[in-house]
Protein backbone atom coordinates (compact mmCIF):
# COMPACT_ATOMS: atom_id res chain seq x y z
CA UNK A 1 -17.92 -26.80 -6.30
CA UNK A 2 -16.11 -27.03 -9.83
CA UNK A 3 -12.32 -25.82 -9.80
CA UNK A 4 -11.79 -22.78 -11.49
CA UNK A 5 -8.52 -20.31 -11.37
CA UNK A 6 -8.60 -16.90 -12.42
CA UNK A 7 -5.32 -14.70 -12.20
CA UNK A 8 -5.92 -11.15 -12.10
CA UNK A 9 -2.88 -9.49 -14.13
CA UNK A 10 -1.22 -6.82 -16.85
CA UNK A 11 1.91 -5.77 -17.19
CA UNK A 12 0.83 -2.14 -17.20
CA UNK A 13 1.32 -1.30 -13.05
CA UNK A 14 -1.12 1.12 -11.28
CA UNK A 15 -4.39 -0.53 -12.96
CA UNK A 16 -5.62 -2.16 -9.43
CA UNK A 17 -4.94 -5.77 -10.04
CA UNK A 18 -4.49 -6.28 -6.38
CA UNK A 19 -7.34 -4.13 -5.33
CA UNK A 20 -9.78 -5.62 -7.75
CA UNK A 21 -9.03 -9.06 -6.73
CA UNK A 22 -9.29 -8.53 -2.93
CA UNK A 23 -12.39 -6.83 -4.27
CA UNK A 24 -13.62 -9.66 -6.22
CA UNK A 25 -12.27 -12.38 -3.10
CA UNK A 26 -14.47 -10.88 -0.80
CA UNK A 27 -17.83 -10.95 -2.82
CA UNK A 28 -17.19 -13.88 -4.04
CA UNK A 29 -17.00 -15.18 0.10
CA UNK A 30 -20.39 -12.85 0.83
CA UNK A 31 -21.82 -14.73 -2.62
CA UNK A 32 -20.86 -18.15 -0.18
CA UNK A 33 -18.27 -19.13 -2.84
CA UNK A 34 -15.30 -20.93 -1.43
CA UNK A 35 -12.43 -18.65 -2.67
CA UNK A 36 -9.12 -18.44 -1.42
CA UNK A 37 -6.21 -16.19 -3.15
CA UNK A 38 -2.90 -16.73 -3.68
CA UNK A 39 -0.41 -13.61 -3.85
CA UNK A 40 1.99 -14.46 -6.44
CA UNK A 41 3.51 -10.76 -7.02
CA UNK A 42 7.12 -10.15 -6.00
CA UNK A 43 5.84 -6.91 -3.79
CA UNK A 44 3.01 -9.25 -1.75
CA UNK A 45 1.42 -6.59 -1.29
CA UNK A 46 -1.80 -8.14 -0.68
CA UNK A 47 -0.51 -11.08 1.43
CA UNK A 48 1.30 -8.04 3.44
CA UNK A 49 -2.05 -6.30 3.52
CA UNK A 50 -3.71 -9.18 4.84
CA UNK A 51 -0.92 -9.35 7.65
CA UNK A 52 -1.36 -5.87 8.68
CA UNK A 53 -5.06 -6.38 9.47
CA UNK A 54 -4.09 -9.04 11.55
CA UNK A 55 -2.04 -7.28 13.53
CA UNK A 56 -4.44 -5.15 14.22
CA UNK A 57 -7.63 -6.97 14.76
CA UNK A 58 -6.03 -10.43 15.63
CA UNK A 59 -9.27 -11.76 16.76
CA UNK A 60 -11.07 -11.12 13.25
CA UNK A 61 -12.54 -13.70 11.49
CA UNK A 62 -11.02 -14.87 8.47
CA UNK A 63 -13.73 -14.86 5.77
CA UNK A 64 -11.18 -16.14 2.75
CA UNK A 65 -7.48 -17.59 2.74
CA UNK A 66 -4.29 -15.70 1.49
CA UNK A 67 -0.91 -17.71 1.01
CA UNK A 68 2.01 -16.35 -1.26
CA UNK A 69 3.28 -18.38 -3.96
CA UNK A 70 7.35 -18.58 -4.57
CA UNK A 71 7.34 -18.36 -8.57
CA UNK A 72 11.30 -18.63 -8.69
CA UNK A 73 11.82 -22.47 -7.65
CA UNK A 74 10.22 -23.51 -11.15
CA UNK A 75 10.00 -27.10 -9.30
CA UNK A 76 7.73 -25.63 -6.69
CA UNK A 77 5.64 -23.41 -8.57
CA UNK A 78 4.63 -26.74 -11.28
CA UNK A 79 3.97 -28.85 -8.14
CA UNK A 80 1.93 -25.82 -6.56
CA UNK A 81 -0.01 -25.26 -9.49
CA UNK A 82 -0.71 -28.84 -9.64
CA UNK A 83 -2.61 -29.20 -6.39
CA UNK A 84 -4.49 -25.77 -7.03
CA UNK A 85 -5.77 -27.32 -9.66
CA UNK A 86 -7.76 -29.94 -7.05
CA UNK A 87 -9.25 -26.99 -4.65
CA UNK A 88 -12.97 -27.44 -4.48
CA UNK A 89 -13.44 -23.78 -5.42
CA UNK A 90 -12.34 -20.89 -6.77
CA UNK A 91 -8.58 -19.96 -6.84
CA UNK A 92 -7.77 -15.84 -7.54
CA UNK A 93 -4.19 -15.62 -8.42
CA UNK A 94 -2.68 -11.66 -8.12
CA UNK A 95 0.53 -12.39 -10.90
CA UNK A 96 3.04 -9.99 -11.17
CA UNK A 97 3.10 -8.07 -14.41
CA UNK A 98 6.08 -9.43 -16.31
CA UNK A 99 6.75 -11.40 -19.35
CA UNK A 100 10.62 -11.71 -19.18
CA UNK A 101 9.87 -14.45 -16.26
CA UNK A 102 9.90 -18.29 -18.01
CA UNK A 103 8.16 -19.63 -14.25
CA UNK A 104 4.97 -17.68 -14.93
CA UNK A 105 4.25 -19.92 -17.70
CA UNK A 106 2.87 -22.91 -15.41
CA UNK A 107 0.35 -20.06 -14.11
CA UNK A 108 -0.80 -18.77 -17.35
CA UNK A 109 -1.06 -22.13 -18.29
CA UNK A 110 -2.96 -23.64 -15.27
CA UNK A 111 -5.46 -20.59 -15.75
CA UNK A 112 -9.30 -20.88 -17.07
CA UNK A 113 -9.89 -17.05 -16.68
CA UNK A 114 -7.35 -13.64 -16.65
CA UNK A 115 -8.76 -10.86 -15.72
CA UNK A 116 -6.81 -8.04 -16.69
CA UNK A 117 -7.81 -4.83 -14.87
CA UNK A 118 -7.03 -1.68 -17.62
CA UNK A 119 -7.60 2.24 -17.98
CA UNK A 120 -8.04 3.85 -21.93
CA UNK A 121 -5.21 5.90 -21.22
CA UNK A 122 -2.77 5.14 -24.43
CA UNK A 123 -0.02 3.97 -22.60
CA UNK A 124 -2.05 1.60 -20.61
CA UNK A 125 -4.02 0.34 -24.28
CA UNK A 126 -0.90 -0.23 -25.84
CA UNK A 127 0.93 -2.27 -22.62
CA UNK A 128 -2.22 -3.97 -22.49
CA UNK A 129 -2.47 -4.92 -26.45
CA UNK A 130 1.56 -6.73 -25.89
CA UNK A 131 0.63 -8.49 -22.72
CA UNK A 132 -2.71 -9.99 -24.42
CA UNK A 133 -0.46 -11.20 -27.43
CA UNK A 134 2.03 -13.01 -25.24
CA UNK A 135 -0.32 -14.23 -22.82
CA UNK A 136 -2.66 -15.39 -25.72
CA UNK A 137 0.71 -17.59 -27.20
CA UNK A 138 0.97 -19.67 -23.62
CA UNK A 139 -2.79 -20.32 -22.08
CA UNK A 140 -6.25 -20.89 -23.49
CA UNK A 141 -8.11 -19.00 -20.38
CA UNK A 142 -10.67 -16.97 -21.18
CA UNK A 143 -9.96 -13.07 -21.39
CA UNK A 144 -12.29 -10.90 -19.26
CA UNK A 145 -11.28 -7.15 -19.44
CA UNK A 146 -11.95 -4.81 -16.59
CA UNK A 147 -12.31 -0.57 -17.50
CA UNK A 148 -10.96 0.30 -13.35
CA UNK A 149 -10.42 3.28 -11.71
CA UNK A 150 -12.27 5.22 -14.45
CA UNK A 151 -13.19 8.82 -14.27
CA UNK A 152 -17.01 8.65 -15.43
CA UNK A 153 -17.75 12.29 -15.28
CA UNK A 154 -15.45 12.90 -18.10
CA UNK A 155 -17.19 13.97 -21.50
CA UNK A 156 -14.60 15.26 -24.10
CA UNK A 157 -15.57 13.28 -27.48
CA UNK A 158 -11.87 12.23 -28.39
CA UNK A 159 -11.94 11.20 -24.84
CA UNK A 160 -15.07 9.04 -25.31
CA UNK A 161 -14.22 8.24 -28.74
CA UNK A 162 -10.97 6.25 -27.87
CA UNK A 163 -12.77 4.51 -25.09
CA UNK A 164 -15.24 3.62 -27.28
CA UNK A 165 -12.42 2.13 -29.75
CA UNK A 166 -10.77 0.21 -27.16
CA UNK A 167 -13.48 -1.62 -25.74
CA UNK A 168 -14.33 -2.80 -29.24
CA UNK A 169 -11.38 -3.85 -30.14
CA UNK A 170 -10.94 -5.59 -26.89
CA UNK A 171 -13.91 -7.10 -27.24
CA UNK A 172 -12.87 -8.90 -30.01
CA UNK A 173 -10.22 -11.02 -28.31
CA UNK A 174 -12.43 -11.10 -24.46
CA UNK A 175 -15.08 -9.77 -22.88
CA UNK A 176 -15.31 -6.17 -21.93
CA UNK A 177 -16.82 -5.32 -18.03
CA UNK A 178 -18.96 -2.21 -17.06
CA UNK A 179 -16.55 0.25 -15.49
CA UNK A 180 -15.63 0.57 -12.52
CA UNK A 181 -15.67 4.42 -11.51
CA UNK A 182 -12.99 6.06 -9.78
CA UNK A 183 -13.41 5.63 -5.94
CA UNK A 184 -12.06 6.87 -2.72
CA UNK A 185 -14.14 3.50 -1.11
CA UNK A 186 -12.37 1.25 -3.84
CA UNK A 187 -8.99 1.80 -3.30
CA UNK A 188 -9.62 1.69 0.29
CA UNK A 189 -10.10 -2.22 0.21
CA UNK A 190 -10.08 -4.30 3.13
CA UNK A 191 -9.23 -8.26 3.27
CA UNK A 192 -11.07 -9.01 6.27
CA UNK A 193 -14.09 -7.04 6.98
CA UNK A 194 -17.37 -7.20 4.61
CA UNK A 195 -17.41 -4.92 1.52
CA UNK A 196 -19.13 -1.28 2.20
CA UNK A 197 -22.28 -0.21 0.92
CA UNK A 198 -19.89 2.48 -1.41
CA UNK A 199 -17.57 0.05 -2.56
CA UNK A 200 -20.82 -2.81 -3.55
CA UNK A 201 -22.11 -0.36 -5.99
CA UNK A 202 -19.08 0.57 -7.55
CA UNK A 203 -18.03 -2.89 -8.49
CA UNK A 204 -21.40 -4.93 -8.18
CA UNK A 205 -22.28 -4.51 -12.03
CA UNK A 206 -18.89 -5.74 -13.18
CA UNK A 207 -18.55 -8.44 -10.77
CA UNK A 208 -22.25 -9.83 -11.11
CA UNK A 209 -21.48 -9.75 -14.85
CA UNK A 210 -18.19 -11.95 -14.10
CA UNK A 211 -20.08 -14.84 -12.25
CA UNK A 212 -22.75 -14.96 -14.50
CA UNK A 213 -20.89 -15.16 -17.66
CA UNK A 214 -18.15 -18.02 -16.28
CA UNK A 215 -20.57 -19.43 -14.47
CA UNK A 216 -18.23 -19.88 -11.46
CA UNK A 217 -21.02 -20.02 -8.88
CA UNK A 218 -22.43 -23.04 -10.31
């Protein structure tokens, strides 16, 4: 299968780039993708996730691979990038949200697709609007935008009426996901077990949408 790395990342915290991208590692693995992801965040919080499930269930099987990446040696991080580069596969990266760090740049750079998770709050448009533009000024990868945690139910027009003005205008630098509703079974992801019935149909329509539009299954 064709190499392809896609870093899940924004500098806005609290948007679910870690959940989304255990999420997305785990239907990729049911799809029969090879996938393995690579925790590049300063909290490894899903490498420590992953850990924690193994010390409970120590005899579960290991449906996809999670190693943490050490973005501070810039040395290692190039060479590391290099040979991710040559995995027969698909490599999910979880960056941490921060532009101030020169190392990240070998990432961006080494990336085909970002997906940056986001919420239409305006705090989260506007942290969203700098990363694009700095991100945009060091890698080519394609920009796929993901509406997450998203309450559905509500209906005020200025409410829908700035949602409706972000996706456009996002849409004019990437491409814009179905939402992912707000979930109890979402947040409550798991990096060893198969994805719940719940959590399928909350992020099936975005993630289908994903693998049909990179192609990354072919």
């Amino acid at each position: 299968m064709k190499n392809k790395i896609i870093i899940f990342s924004n500098i806005k915290g609290g948007v679910g780039k870690t959940t989304l991208c255990a999420l997305f590692a785990s239907y990729l693995a049911e799809k029969g993708c090879p996938v393995i992801a690579i925790d590049a965040d300063l909290q490894a919080s899903l490498y420590r996730h992953r850990q924690r499930e193994k010390d409970v269930a120590p005899e579960a099987q290991i449906p996809w691979n999670v190693e943490l990446l050490d973005t501070s040696d810039r040395g290692h991080l190039e060479r590391v990038m290099g040979k991710l580069k040559s995995v027969p596969g698909i490599v999910l990266i979880d960056c941490p949200g921060n532009l101030n760090d020169r190392n990240l740049e070998y990432i961006y750079k080494s990336a085909d697709v970002a997906i940056i998770p986001i919420s239409f709050d305006a705090d989260t448009v506007d942290a969203t609007g700098i990363f694009v533009k700095a991100l945009k000024t060091v890698s080519s990868a394609d920009l796929v935008f993901i509406p997450n945690r998203i309450n559905t139910s509500e209906r005020k027009s200025e409410e829908l009426r700035q949602r409706t003005q972000t996706t456009e205008f996002l849409g004019l630098v990437g491409t814009v996901m179905p939402t992912v509703k707000q979930s109890v079974s979402v947040k409550r992801y798991t990096t060893l077990y198969p994805l719940e019935k719940n959590q399928l149909a909350a992020i099936e329509p975005s993630f289908s949408k994903i693998i049909e539009e990179l192609h990354i299954n072919k």
